[in-house]
Structure formats: structure tokens, C-alpha cells
Protein backbone atom coordinates (compact mmCIF):
# COMPACT_ATOMS: atom_id res chain seq x y z
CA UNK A 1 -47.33 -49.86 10.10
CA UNK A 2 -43.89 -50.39 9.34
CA UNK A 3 -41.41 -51.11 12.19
CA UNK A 4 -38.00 -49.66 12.76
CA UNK A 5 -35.87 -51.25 15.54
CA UNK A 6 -32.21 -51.07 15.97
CA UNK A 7 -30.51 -54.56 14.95
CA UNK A 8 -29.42 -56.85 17.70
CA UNK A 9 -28.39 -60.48 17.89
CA UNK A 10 -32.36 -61.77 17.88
CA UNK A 11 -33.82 -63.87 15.68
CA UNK A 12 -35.82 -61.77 12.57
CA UNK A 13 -39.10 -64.12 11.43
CA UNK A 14 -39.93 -63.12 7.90
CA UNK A 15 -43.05 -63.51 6.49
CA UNK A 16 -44.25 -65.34 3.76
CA UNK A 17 -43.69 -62.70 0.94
CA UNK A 18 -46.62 -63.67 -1.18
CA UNK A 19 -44.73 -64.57 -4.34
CA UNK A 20 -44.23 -67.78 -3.54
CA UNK A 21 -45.78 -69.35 -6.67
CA UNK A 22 -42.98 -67.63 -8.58
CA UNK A 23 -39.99 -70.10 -7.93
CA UNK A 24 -36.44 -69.75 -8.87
CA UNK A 25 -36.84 -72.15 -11.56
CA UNK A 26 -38.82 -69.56 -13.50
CA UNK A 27 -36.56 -66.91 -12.66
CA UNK A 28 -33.96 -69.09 -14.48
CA UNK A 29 -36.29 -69.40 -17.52
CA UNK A 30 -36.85 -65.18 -17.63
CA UNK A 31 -32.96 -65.03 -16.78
CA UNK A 32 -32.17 -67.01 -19.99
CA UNK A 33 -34.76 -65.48 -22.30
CA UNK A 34 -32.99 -62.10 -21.31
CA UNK A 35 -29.64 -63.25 -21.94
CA UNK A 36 -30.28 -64.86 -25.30
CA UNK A 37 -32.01 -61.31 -26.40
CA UNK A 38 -28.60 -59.73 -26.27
CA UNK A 39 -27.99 -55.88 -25.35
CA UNK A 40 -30.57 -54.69 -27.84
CA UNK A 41 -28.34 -51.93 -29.05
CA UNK A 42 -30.45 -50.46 -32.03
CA UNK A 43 -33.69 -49.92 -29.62
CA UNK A 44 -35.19 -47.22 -27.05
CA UNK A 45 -36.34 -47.08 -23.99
CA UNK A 46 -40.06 -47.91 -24.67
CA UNK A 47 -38.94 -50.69 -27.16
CA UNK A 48 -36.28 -52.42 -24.63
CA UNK A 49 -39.11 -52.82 -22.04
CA UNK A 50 -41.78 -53.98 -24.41
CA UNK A 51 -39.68 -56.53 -26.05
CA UNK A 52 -38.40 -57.62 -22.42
CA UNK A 53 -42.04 -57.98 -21.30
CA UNK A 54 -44.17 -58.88 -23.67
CA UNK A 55 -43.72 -62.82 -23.33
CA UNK A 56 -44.87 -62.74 -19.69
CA UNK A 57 -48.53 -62.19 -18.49
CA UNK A 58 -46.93 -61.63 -14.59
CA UNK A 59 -46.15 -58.40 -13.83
CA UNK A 60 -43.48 -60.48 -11.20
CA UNK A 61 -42.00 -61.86 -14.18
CA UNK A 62 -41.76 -58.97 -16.44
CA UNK A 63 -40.27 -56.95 -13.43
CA UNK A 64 -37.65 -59.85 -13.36
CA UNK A 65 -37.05 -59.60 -17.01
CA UNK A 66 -36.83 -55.58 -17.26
CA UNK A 67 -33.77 -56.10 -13.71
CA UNK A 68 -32.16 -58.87 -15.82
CA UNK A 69 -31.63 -57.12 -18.55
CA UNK A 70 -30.38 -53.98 -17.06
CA UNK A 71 -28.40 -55.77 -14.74
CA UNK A 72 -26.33 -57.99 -17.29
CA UNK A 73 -26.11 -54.87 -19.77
CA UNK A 74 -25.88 -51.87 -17.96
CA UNK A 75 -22.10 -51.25 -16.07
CA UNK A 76 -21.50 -48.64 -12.57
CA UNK A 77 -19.60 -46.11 -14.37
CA UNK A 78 -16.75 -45.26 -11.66
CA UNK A 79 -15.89 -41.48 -12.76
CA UNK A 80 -19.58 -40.32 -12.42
CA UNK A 81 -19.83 -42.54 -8.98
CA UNK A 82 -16.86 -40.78 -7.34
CA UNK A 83 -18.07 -37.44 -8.29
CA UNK A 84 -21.74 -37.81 -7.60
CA UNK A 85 -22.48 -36.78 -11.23
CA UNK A 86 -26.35 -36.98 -11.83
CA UNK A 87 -25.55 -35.39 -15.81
CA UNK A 88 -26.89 -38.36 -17.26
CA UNK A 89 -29.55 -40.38 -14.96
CA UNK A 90 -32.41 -40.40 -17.71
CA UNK A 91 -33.27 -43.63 -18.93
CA UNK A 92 -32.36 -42.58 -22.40
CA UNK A 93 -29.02 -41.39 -21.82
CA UNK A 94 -28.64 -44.28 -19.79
CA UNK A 95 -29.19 -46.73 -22.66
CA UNK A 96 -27.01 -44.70 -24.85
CA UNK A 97 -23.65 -45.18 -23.12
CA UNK A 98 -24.45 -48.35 -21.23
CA UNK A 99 -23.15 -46.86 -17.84
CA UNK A 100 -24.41 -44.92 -15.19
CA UNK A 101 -24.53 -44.23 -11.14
CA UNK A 102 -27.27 -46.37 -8.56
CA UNK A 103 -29.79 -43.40 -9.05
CA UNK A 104 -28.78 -43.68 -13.31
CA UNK A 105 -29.81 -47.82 -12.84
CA UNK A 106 -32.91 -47.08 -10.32
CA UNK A 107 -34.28 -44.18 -12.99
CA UNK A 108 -33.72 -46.73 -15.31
CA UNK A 109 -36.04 -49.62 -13.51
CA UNK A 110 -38.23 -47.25 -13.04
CA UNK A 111 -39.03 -45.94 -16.41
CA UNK A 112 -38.90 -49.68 -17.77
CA UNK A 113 -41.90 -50.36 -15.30
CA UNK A 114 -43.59 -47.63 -15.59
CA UNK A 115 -43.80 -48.34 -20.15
CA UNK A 116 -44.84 -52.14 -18.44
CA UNK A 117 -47.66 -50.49 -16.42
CA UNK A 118 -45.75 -51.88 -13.47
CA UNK A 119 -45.99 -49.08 -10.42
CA UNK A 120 -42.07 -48.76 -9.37
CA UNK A 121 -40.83 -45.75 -7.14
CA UNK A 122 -37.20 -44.94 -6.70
CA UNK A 123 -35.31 -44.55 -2.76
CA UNK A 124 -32.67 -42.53 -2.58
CA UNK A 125 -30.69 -43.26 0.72
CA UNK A 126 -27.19 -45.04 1.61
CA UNK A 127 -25.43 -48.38 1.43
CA UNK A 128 -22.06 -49.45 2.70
CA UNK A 129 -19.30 -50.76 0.13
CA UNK A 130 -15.84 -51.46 2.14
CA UNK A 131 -15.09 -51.47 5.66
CA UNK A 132 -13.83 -47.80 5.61
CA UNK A 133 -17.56 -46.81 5.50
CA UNK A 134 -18.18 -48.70 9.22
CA UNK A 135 -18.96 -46.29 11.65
CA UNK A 136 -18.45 -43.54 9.37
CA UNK A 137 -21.47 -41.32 8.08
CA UNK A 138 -20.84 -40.50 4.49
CA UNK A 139 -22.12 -36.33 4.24
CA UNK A 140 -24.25 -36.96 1.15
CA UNK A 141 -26.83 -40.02 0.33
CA UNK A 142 -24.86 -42.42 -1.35
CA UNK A 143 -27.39 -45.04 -3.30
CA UNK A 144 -30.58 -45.41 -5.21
CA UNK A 145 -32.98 -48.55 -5.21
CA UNK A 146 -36.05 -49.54 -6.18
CA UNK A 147 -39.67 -50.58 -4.67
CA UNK A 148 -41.96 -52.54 -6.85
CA UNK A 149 -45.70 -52.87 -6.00
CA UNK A 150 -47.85 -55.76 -7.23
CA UNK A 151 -50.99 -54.57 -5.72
CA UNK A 152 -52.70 -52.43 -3.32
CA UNK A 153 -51.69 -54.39 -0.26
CA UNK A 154 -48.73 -52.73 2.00
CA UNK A 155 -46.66 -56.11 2.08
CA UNK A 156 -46.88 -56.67 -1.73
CA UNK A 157 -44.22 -53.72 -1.99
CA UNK A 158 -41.05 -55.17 -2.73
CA UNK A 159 -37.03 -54.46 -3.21
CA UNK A 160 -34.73 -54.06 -6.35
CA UNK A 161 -31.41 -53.09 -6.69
CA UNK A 162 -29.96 -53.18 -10.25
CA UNK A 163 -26.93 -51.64 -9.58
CA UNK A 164 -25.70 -53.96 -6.51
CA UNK A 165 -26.84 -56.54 -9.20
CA UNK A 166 -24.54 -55.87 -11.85
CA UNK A 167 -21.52 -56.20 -10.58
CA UNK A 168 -18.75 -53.80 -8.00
CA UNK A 169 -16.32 -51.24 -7.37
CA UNK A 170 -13.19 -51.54 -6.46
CA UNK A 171 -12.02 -50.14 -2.87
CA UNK A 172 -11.31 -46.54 -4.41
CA UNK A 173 -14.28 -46.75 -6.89
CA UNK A 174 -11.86 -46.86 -9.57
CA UNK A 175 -12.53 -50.22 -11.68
CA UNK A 176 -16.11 -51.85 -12.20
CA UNK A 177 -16.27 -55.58 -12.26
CA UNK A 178 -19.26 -57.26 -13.42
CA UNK A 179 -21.29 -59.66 -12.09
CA UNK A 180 -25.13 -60.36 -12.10
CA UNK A 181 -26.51 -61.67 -9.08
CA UNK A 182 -30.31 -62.26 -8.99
CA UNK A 183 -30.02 -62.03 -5.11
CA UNK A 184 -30.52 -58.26 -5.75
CA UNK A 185 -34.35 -59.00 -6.51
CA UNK A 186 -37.54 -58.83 -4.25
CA UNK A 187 -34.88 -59.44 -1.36
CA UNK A 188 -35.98 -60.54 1.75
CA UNK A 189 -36.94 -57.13 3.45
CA UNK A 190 -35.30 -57.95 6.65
CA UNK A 191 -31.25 -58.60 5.36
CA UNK A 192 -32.26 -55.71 2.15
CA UNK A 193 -32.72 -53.36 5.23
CA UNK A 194 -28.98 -54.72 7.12
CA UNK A 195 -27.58 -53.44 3.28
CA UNK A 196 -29.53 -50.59 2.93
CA UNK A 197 -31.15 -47.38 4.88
CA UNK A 198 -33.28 -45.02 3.15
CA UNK A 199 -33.90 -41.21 3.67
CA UNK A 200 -37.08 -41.63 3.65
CA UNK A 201 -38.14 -44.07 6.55
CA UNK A 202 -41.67 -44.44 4.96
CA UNK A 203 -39.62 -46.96 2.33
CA UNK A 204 -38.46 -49.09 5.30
CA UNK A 205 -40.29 -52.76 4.10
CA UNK A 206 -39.96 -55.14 6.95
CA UNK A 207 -37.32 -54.28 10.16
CA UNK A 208 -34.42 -52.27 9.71
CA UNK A 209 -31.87 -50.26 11.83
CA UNK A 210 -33.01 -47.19 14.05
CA UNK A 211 -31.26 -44.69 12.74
CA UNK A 212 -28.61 -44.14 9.97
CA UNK A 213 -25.91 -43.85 12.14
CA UNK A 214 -26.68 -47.77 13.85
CA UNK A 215 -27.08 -49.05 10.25
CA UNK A 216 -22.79 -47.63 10.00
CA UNK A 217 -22.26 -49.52 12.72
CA UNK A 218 -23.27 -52.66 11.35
CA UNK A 219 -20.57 -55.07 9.38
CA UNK A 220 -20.71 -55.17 5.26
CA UNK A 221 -23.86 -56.88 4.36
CA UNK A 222 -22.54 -59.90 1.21
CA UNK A 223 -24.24 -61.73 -1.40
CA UNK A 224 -23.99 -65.02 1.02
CA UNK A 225 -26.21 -63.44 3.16
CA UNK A 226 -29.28 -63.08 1.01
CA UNK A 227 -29.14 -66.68 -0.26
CA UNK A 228 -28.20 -68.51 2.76
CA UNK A 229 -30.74 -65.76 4.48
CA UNK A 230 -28.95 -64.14 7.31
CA UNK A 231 -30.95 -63.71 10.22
CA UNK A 232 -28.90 -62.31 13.46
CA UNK A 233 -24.80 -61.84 13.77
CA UNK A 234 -22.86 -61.73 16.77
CA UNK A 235 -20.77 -59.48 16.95
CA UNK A 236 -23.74 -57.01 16.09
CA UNK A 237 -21.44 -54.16 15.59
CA UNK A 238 -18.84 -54.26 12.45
CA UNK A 239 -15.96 -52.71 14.32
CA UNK A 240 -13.93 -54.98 16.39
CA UNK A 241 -10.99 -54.17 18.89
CA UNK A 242 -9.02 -56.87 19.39
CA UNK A 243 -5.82 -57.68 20.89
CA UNK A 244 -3.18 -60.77 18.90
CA UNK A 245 -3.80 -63.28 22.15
CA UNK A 246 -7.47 -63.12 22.34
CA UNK A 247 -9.31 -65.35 20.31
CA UNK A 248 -12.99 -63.70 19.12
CA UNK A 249 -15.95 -65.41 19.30
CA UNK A 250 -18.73 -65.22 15.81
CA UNK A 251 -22.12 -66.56 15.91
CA UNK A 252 -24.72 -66.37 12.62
CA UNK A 253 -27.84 -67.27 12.21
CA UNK A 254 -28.88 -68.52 8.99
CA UNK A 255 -32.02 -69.52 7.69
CA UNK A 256 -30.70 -72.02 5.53
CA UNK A 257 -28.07 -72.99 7.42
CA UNK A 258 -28.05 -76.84 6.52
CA UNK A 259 -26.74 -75.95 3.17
CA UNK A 260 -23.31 -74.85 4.49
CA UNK A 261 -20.67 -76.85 3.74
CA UNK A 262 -18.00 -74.80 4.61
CA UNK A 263 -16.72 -71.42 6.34
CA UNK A 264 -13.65 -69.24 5.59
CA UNK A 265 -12.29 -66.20 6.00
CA UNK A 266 -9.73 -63.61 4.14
CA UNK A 267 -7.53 -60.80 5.91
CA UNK A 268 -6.94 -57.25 4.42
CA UNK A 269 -7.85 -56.27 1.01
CA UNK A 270 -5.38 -55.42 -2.25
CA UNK A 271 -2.16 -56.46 -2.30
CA UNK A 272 -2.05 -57.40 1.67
CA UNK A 273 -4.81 -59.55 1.32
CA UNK A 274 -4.35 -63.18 2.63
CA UNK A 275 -5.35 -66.67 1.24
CA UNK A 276 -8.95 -67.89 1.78
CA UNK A 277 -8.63 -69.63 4.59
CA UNK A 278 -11.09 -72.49 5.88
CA UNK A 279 -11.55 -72.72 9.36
CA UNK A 280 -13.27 -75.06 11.97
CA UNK A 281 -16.83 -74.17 12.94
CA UNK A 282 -20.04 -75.29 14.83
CA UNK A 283 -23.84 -75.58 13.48
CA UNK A 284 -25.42 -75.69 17.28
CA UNK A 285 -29.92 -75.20 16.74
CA UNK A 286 -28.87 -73.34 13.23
CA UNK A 287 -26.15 -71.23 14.38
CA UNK A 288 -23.28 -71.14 12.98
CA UNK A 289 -20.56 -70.75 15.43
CA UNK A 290 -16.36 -70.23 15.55
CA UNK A 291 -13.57 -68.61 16.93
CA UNK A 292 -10.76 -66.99 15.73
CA UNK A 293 -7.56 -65.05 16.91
CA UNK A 294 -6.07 -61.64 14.77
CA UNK A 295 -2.54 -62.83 15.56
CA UNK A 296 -1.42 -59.97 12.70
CA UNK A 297 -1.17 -56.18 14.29
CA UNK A 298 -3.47 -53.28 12.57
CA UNK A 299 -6.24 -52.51 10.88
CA UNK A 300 -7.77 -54.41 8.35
CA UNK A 301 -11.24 -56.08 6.65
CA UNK A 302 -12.10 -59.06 8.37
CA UNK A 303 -14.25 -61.38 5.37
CA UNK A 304 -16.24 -64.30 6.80
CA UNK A 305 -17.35 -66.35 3.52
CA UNK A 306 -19.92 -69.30 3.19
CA UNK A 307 -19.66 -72.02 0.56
CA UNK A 308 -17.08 -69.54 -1.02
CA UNK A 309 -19.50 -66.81 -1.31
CA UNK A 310 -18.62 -63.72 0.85
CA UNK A 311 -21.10 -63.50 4.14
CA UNK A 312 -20.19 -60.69 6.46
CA UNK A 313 -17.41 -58.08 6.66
CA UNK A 314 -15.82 -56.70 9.68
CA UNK A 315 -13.37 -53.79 10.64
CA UNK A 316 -10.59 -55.11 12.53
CA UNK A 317 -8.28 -53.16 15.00
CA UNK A 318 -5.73 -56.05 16.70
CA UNK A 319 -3.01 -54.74 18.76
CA UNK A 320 -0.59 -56.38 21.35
CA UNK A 321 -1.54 -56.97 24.61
């Protein structure tokens, strides 16, 4: 049975996800053979996926190739993600103008898998994109994923999310900016489920929040957190009152915390936003620890980055004392 508990600072032991043969080397190999096919402009659906797949024997490694390649050559079209606009989710249209919503990229995956005789299911549910979004429910469900299943076992069900994996909106969902990140692929259940909640609670792999409303309360889930493999955050909850005297006290847990060479953090967002900033901090039994005072009045994003790559975000409320 899959377990739902609400998110504290405790540690989260993750299981050996049974793909271990697979390592990243190979995903580097698939990764290249996608890139070097280019965007395949003259081909369908059915023909995209076969050519994508037919090198590979593991359905692991063709579900790698099929996310690649929509990843790198599919874009979040802004306009339709503002309005919700679900005109053009099928696969076909999809191909044709090279931009869709989450639920356009998800169809997408799926259909790809499906022509690969790879069982994929799409979630619908919600993820959380700027710190506006902490603590506050969105009316509507506001993402689309993907589960993958390699066999008949429960635990060889696993995440995708093409459309995190392509890239990002701006604040106001106004500009895309691309950027593949394989990160985005059979994620580690346990920090998927801190970036994601589904409406369905049946598609909850591994431990996730209690509720919707604890998974808004949470801080903004970043890229540094899958690859360093975050763990447990103190503060738990993403909003922070503060006052300009007080200094604030982090702690995160990482997996593969050895690899961190440095922490920093950035203020505010758009034109407000301040300099990366590196700051002094402890690695006590894999922890890493630090404090830090908002000496600047108001609200704003709090970004706490590792090796350059952003980890957590908070909301920030600092008054006087």
C-alpha cells in the first residue's frame, strides 16, 4: 500500500528503485543519440517514437529516449498555460506546432509509449512554480505528469515530467526559457512527491504530503534537490516571518551531501533581485546547516542554491522589530 504522511523534518529512506543497472552513463549515450536525431520535423507521431526507440531493446531506455526528445524539442507555450487552454493536447497537434501545456507534454509521453508498447498513464494534479503559490490553493489542477510501468510489480511504477524538463516560465507565465534537465526522469518518488501532488492519491509512488493544502505549505521544490537528493528541510514550512534582527536558522538533509562545495542564496526576483551571494555553512552527520538574517523589510523569494544550482525556495515576510 502506498503511504501518505504529511512532510516533517525526518529523515525519508528510499528504496533501491530497481533500475539500478541503468546508470547515468547510458542515459548520456540515449541523451546524445536523441540530440544528434534533430527535431524530426517531416515525421508523425507513430514515426517519431519508432525511430526514437528502435535502437534500444530496454523499455527503460526507450522511455528515456521518447522524454529526451520531447523534452529538448517540445517548448511550454505561455498563452495556452495562462488560460488553461486544452484546444490542442493531442499528440499530433502537439508535434505540429512544437508547443503545448503540462497535460499537451504528458498526452504526448503517453502516446509515444503507448506506439513503444511501453504502459504509461497520465496524473493530472498540481505543482508549485514561484513563491506566490506558497500557502495558496490554486482553484483548478494546475499540472500533468507521467507514470511509467516496467512490469507488474507496484514499485516498478515510476515518474516523468517532460514539461518541468524542458525548460520554465517566467513569474507571470509570460516568457518560456528552455532548458532540459534529465532530473525530471524516474525521480526519486520521495522529493517527485515534495514537487508534486496528484488528484488522484492512488498515483502517490513513495511518501508524499497529507493533503494538498500541506503540500502549499511546503517551500519551491529546485532542480538541486533531485540531484543532490533532498531528504528533510528545516524550516518545513515555505513561509517565513521574520523580523531584520533575528538571524534564521536552515538545516537540509542531503543524500549526497559530500558533493557540496558551496551554498548561496539570492533575494527577490525581477528587477529587485540581489547578487548570488555565498554564505558560510556547516555539514554536521550530512546536514547541511546555516544561518542567516533578512536585514531588508518586505516580502520577497528567499533562493537557497547548491553548487550554483537552485535547492529550495522560501516566502519571506521580514519586518522591524
Amino acid at each position: 500500500m502506498m503511504r501518505v504522511i504529511n512532510l516533517l523534518f525526518i529523515p525519508l529512506f528510499i528504496a533501491s528503485t530497481g533500475i539500478a543497472q541503468i546508470n547515468v552513463k547510458q542515459y548520456e549515450n540515449v541523451d546524445l543519440y536523441v540530440k544528434n536525431l534533430g527535431p524530426l520535423p517531416l515525421l508523425n507521431v507513430a514515426s517519431i517514437s519508432d525511430t526514437l526507440t528502435q535502437k534500444f531493446s530496454d523499455k527503460t531506455l526507450k522511455s528515456r529516449a521518447i522524454f529526451s526528445w520531447i523534452a529538448n524539442n517540445i517548448a511550454l507555450d505561455p498563452k495556452a498555460v495562462r488560460s488553461n487552454d486544452t484546444k490542442n493536447i493531442q499528440p499530433e497537434n502537439v508535434i505540429l506546432n512544437r508547443k503545448t501545456t503540462s497535460l499537451g507534454f504528458a498526452t504526448l509521453v503517453q502516446e509515444m509509449c503507448s506506439l513503444a508498447d511501453i504502459r504509461c498513464l497520465t496524473v493530472d494534479g498540481y505543482s508549485r512554480f514561484n513563491t506566490d503559490q506558497i500557502s495558496e490553493m490554486p482553484e483548478d489542477l494546475n499540472h500533468s505528469w507521467n507514470v511509467i510501468q516496467l512490469s507488474t510489480s507496484p514499485s516498478n511504477w515510476y515518474y516523468v515530467d517532460a514539461a518541468k524538463a524542458s525548460g520554465s516560465l517566467d513569474k507571470k507565465f509570460m516568457v518560456f526559457t528552455p532548458g532540459f534537465s534529465g532530473c525530471y526522469f524516474f525521480s526519486e518518488k520521495n522529493i517527485f512527491n515534495m514537487d508534486h501532488f496528484p488528484d488522484n492519491n492512488a498515483w502517490m509512488l513513495g511518501i508524499g504530503s497529507i493533503s494538498a493544502k500541506a503540500f502549499y505549505d511546503l517551500p519551491i521544490i529546485g532542480t538541486a534537490s533531485y540531484i543532490y537528493k533532498t531528504q528533510a528541510f528545516f524550516p518545513a514550512q515555505g513561509f517565513i516571518k521574520s523580523n531584520t534582527t533575528k538571524a534564521n536558522s536552515f538545516t537540509i538533509k542531503l543524500e549526497k551531501n559530500n558533493e557540496i562545495s558551496n551554498v548561496s542564496i539570492i533575494i527577490g526576483d525581477g528587477a529587485t533581485q540581489s547578487k548570488l551571494e555565498r554564505i558560510n555553512f556547516t555539514n554536521e552527520n550530512g546536514e547541511i546547516k546555516f544561518n542567516y538574517t533578512f536585514k531588508k523589510e518586505g516580502d520577497y523569494p528567499f533562493k537557497i542554491l547548491a553548487n550554483g544550482i537552485m535547492l529550495l525556495t522560501y516566502k519571506i515576510e521580514a519586518a522591524e522589530d
